[in-house]
N, C-alpha and C. Protein backbone atom coordinates (compact mmCIF):
# COMPACT_ATOMS: atom_id res chain seq x y z
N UNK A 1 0.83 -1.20 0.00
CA UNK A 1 0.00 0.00 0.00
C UNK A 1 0.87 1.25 0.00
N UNK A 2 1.97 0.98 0.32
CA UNK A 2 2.99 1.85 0.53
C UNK A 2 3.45 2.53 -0.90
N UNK A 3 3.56 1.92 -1.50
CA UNK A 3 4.56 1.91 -2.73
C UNK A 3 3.26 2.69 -3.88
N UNK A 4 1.98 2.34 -3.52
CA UNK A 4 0.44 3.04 -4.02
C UNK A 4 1.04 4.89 -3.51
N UNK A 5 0.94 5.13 -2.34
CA UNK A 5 1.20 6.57 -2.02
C UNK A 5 2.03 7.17 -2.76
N UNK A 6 3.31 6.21 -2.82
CA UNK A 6 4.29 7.11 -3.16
C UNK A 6 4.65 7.39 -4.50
N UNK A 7 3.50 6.05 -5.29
CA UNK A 7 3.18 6.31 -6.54
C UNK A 7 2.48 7.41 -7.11
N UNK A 8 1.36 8.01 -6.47
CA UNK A 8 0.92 8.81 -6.60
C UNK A 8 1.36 10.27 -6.07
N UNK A 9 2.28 10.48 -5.23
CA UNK A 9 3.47 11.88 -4.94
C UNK A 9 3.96 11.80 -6.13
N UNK A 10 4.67 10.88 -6.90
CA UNK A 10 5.73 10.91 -7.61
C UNK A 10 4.73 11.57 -9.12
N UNK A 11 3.55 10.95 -9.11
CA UNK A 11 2.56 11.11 -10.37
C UNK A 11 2.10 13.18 -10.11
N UNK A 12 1.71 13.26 -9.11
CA UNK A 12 1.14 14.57 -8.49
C UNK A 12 2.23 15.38 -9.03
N UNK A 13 3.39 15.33 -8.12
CA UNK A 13 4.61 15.95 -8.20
C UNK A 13 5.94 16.62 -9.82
N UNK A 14 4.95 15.63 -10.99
CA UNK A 14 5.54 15.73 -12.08
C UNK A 14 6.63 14.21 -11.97
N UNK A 15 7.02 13.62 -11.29
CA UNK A 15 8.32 13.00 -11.19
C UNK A 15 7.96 11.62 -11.79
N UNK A 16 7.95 11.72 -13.12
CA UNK A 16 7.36 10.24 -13.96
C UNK A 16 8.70 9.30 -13.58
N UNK A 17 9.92 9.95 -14.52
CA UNK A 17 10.67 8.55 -14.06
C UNK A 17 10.81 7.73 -13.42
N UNK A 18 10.83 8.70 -12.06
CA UNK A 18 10.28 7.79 -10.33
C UNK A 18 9.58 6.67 -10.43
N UNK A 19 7.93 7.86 -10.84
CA UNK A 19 6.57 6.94 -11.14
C UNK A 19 6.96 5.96 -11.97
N UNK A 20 7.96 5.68 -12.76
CA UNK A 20 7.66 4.60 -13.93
C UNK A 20 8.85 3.51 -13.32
N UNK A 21 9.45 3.79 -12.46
CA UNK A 21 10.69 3.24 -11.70
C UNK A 21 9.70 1.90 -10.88
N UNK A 22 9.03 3.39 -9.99
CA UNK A 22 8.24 2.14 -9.16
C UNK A 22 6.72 1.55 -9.41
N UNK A 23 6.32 2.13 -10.89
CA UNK A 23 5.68 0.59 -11.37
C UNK A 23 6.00 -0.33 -11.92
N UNK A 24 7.53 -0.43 -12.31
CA UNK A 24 8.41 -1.49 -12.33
C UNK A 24 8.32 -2.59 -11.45
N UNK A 25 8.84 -1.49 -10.73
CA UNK A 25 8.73 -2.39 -9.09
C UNK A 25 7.74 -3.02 -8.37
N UNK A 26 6.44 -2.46 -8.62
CA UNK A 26 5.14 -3.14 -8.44
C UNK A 26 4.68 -4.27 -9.36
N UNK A 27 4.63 -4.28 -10.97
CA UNK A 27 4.78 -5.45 -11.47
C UNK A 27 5.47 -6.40 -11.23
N UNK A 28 6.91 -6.45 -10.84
CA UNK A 28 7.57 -7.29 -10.52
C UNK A 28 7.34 -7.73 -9.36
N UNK A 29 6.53 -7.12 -8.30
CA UNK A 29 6.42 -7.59 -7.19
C UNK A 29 4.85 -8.40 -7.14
N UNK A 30 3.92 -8.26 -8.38
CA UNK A 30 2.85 -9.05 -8.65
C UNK A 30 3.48 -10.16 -9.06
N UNK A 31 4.38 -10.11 -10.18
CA UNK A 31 4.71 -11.29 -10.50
C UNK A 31 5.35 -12.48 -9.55
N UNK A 32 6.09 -11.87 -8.79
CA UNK A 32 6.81 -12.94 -7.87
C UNK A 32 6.01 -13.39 -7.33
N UNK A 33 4.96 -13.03 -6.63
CA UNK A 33 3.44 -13.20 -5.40
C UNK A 33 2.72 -14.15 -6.22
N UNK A 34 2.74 -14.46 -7.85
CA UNK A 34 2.10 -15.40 -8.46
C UNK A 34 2.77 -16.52 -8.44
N UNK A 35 4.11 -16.14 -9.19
CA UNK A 35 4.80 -17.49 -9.32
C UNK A 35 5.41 -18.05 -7.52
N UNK A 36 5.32 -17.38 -6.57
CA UNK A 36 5.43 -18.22 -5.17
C UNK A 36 3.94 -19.19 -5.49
N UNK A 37 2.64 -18.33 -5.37
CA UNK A 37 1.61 -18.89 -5.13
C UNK A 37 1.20 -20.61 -6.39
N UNK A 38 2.16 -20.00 -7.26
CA UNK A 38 1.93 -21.17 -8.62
C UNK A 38 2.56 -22.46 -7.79
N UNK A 39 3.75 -22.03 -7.19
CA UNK A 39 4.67 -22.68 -6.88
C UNK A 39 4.46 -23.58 -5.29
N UNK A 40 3.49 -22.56 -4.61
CA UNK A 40 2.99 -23.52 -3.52
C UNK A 40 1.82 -24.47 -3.53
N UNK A 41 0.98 -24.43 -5.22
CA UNK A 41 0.18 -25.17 -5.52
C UNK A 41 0.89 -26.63 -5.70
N UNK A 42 1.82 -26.47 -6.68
CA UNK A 42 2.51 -27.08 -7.19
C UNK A 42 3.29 -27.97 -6.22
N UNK A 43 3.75 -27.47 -5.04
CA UNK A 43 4.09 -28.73 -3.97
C UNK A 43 2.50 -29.45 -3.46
N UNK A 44 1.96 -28.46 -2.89
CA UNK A 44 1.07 -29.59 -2.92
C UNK A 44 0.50 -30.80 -4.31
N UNK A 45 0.18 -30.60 -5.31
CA UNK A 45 0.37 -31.36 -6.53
C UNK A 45 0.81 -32.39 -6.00
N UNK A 46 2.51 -32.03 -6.05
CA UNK A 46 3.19 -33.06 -5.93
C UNK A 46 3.26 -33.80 -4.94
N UNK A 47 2.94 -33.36 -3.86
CA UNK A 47 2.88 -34.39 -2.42
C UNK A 47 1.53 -35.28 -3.04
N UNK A 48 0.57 -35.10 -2.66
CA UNK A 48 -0.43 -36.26 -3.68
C UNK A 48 -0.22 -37.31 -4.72
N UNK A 49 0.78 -36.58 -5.47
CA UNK A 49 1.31 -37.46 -6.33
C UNK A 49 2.08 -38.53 -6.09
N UNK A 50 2.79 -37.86 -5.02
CA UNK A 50 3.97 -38.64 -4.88
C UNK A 50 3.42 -39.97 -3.56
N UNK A 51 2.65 -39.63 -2.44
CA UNK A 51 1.21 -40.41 -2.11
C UNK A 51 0.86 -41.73 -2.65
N UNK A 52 0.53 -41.16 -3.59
CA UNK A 52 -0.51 -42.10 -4.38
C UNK A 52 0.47 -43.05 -5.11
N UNK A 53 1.80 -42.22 -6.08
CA UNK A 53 2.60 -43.59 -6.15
C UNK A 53 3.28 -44.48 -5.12
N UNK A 54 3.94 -43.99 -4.47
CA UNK A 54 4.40 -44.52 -3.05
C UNK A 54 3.53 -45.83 -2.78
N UNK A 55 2.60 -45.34 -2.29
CA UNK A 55 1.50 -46.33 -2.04
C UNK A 55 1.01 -46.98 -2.81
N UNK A 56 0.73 -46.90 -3.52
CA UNK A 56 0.11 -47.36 -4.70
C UNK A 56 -1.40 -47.33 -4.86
N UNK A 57 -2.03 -46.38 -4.22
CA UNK A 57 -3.90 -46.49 -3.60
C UNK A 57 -3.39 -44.65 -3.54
N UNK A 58 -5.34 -44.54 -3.93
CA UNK A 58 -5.19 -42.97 -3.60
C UNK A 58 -6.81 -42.92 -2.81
N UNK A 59 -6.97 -41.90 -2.24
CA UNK A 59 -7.96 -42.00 -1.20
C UNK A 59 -9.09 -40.21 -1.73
N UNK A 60 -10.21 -40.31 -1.58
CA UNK A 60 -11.49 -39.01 -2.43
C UNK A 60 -9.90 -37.67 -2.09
N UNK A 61 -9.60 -37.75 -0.49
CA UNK A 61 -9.27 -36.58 -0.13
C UNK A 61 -7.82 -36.02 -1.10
N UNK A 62 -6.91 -37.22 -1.13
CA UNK A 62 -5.63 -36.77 -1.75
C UNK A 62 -6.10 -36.26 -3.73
N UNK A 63 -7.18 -37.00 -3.96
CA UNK A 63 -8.01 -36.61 -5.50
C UNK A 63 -8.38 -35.16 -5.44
N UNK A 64 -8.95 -35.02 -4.81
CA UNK A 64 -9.34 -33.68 -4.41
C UNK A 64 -8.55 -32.39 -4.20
N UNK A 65 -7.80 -32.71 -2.80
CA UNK A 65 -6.55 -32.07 -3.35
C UNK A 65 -5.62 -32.05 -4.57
N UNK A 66 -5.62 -32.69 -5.24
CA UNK A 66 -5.14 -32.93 -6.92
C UNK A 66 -5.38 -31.96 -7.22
N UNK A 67 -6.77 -32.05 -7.47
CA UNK A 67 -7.77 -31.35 -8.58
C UNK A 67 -7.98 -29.98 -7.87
N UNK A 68 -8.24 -29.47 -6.46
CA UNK A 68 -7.99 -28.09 -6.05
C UNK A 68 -6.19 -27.51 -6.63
N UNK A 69 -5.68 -27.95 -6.30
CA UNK A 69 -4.43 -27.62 -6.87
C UNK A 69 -3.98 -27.32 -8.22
N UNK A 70 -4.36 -28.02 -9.44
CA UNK A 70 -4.89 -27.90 -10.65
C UNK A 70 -5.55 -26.94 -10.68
N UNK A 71 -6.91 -26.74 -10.47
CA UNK A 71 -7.66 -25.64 -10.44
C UNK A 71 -6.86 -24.40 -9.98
N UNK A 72 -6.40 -24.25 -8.62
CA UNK A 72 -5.66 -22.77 -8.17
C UNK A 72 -4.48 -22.44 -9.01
N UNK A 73 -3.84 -23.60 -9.89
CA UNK A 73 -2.42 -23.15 -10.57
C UNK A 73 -3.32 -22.49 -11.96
N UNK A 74 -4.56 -22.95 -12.64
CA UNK A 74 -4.65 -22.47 -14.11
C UNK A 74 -5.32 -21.53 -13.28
N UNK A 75 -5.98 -20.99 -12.49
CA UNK A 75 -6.41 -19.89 -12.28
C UNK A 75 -5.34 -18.64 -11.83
N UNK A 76 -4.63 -18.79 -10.80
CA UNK A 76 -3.37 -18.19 -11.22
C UNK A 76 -2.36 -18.16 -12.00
N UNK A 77 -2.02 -18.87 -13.22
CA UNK A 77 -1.17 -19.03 -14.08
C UNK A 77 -1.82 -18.52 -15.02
N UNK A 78 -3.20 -18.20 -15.04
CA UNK A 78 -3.82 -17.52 -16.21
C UNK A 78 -3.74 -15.77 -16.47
N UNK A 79 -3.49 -14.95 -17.77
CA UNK A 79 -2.86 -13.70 -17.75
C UNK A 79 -4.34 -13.33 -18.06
N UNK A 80 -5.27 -12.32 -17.20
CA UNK A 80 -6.84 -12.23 -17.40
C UNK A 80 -6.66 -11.50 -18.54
N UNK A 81 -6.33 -9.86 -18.57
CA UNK A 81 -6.31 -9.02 -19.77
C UNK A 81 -5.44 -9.32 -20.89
N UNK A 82 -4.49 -9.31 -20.86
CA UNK A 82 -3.48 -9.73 -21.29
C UNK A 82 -3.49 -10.98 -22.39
N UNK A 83 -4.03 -11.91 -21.96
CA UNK A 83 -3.95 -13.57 -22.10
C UNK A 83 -3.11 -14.16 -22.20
N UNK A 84 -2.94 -15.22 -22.37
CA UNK A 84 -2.13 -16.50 -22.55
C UNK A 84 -1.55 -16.93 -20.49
N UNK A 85 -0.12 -17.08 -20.50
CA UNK A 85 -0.06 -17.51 -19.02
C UNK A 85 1.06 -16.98 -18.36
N UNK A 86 1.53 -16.84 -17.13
CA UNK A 86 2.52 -16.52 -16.85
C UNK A 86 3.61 -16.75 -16.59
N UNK A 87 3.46 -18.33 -16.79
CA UNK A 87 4.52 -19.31 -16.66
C UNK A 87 4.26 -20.21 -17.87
N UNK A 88 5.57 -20.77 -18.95
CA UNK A 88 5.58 -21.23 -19.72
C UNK A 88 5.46 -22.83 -19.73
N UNK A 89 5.13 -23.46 -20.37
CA UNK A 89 5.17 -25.27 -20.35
C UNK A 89 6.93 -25.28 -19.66
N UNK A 90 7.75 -24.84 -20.01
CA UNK A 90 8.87 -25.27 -19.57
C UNK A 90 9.48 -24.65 -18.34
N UNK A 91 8.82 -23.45 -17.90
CA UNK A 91 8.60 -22.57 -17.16
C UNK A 91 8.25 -23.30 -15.62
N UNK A 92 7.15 -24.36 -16.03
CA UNK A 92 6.38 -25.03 -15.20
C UNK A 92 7.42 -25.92 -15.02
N UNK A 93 7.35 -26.69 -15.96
CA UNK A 93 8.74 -27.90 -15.54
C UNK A 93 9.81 -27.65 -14.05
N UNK A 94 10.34 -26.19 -14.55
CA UNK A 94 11.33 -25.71 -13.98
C UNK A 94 10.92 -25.41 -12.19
N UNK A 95 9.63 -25.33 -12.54
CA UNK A 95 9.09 -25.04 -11.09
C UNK A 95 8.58 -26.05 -10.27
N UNK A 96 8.58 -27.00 -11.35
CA UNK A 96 8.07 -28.83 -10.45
C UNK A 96 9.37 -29.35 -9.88
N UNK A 97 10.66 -29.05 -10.92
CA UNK A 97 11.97 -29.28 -10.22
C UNK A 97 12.25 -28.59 -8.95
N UNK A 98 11.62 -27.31 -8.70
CA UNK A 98 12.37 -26.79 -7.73
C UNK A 98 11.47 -27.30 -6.83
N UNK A 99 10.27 -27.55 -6.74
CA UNK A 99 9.66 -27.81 -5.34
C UNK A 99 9.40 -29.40 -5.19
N UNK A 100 9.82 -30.36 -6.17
CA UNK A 100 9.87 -31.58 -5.70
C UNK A 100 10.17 -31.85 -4.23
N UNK A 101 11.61 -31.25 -4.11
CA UNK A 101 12.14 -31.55 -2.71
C UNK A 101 11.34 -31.16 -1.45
N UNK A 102 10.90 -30.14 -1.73
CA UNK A 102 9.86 -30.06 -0.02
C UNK A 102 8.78 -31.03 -0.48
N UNK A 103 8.14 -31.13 -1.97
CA UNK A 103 6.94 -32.32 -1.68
C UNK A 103 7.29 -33.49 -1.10
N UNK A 104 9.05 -33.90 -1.67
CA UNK A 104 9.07 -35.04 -1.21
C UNK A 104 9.25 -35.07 0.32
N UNK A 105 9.74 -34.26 1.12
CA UNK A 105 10.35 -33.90 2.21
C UNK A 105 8.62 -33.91 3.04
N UNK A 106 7.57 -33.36 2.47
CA UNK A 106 6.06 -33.61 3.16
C UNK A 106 5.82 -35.11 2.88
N UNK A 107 6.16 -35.30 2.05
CA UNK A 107 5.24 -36.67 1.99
C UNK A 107 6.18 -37.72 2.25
N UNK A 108 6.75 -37.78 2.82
CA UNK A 108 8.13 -38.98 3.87
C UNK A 108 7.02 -38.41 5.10
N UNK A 109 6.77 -37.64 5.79
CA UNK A 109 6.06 -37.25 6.93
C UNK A 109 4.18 -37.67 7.04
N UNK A 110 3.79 -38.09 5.87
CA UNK A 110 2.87 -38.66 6.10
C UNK A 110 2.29 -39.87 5.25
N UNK A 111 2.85 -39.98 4.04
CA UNK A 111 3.14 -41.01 3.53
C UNK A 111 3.71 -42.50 4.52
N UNK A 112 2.25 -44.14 4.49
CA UNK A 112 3.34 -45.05 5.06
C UNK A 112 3.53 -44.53 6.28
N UNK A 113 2.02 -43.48 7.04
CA UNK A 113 2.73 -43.16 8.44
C UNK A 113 3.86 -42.21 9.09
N UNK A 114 4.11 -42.32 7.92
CA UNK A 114 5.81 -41.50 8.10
C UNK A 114 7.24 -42.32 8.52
N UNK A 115 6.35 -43.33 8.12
CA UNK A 115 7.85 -44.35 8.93
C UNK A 115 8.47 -44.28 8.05
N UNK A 116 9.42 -43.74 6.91
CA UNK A 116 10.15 -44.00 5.73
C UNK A 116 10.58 -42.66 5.50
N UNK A 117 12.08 -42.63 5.63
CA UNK A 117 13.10 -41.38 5.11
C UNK A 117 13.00 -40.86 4.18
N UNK A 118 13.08 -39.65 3.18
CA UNK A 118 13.13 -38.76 2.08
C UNK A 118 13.13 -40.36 0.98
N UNK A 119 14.94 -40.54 1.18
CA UNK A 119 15.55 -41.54 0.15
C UNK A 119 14.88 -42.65 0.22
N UNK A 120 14.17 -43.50 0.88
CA UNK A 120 13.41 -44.63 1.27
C UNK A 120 12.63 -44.82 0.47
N UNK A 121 11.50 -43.54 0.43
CA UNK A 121 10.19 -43.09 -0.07
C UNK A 121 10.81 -42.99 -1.28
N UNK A 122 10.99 -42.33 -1.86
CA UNK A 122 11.81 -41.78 -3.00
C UNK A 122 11.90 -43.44 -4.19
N UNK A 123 12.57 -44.62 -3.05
CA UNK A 123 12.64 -45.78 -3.74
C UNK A 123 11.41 -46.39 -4.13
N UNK A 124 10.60 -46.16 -3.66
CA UNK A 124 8.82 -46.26 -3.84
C UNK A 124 7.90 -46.38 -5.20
N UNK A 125 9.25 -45.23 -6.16
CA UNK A 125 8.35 -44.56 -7.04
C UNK A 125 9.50 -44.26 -8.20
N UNK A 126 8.95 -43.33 -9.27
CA UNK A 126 10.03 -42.98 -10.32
C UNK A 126 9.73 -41.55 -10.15
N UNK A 127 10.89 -40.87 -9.53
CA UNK A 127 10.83 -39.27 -9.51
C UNK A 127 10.55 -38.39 -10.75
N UNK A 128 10.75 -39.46 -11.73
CA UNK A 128 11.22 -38.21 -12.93
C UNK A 128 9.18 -38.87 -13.49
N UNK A 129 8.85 -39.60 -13.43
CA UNK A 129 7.31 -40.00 -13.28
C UNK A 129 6.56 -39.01 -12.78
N UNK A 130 6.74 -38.81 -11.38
CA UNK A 130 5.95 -37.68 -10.84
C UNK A 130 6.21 -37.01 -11.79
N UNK A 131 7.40 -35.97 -11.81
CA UNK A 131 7.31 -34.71 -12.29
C UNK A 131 6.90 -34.59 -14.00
N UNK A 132 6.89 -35.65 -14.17
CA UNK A 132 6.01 -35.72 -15.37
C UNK A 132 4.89 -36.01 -15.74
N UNK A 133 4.20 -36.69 -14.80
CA UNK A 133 2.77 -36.60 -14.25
C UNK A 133 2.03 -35.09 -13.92
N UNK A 134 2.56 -34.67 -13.14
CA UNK A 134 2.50 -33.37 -12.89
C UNK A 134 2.48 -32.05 -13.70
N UNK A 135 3.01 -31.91 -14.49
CA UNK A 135 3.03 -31.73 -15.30
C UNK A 135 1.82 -31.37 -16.84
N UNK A 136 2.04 -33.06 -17.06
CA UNK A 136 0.62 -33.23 -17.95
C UNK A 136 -0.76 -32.85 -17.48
N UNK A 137 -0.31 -33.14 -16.18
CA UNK A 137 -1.86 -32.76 -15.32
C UNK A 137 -2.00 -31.20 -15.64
N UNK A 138 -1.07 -30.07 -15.03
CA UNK A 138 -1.16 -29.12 -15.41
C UNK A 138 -1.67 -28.26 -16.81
N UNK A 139 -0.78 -28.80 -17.62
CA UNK A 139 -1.15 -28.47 -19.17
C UNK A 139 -2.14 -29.02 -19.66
N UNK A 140 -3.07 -30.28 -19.05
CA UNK A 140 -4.40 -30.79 -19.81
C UNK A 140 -5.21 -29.77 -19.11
N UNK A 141 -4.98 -29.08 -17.93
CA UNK A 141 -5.89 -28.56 -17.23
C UNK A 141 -6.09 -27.32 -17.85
N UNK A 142 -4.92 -26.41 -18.62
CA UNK A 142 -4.99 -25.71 -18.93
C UNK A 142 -5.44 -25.51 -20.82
N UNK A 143 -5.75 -26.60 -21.07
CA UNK A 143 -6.09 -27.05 -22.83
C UNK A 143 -8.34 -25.91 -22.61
């Protein structure tokens, strides 16, 4: 709200460069607030995923969560005025790589009870599966 005021001194005042400095700075600071939020969908995603292979059984609630997660990433990954998205097919990839590790790091903790280490769990399943599961899920969601 801050950065709103001083947008508007800088607009009042004549001082565009300023003004155009710090709506720089405000886009960029929408954008990051999306791609965190894309990105905390996206672990959850993957903890479900990784769930359900592990185990090999998936249960209404971990489906659900799927499909809320799906839903909150194309709704935030979607550009309203603008169109198209804000993160690219490969874009996404890049962002299933980075948050694998805390999904996997949640789902050793309740996955199996939790009785089974990161690497344990991990043997369960085919990592590069998930994140390619994940994935497709994303981009059919968004067709």
């Amino acid at each position: 709200m801050e950065e709103l005021l001083e947008l508007r001194q800088h607009i009042e005042q004549g001082h565009y460069p300023e003004a155009l400095n710090l709506i720089g700075e405000l886009e960029e600071m929408s954008r990051e607030d999306k791609l965190n939020k894309i990105g905390s969908f996206i672990e959850i995603l993957l903890l479900h995923l990784i769930k359900q292979l592990a185990e090999q059984r998936t249960t209404r609630s971990w489906d659900i969560s799927i499909k809320n997660a799906l839903d909150n990433i194309e709704d935030v990954n979607k550009r309203r005025k603008a169109g198209g998205y804000y993160l690219s097919p490969s874009e996404l990839a890049e962002t299933i790589e980075a948050h694998y590790i805390r999904a996997l790091r949640r789902a050793s903790l309740e996955a199996f009870e939790g009785i089974f280490e990161e690497a344990t769990l991990e043997q369960k399943f085919a990592p590069a599966e998930v994140k390619a599961m994940a994935l497709r899920l994303i981009m059919k969601q968004s067709l």
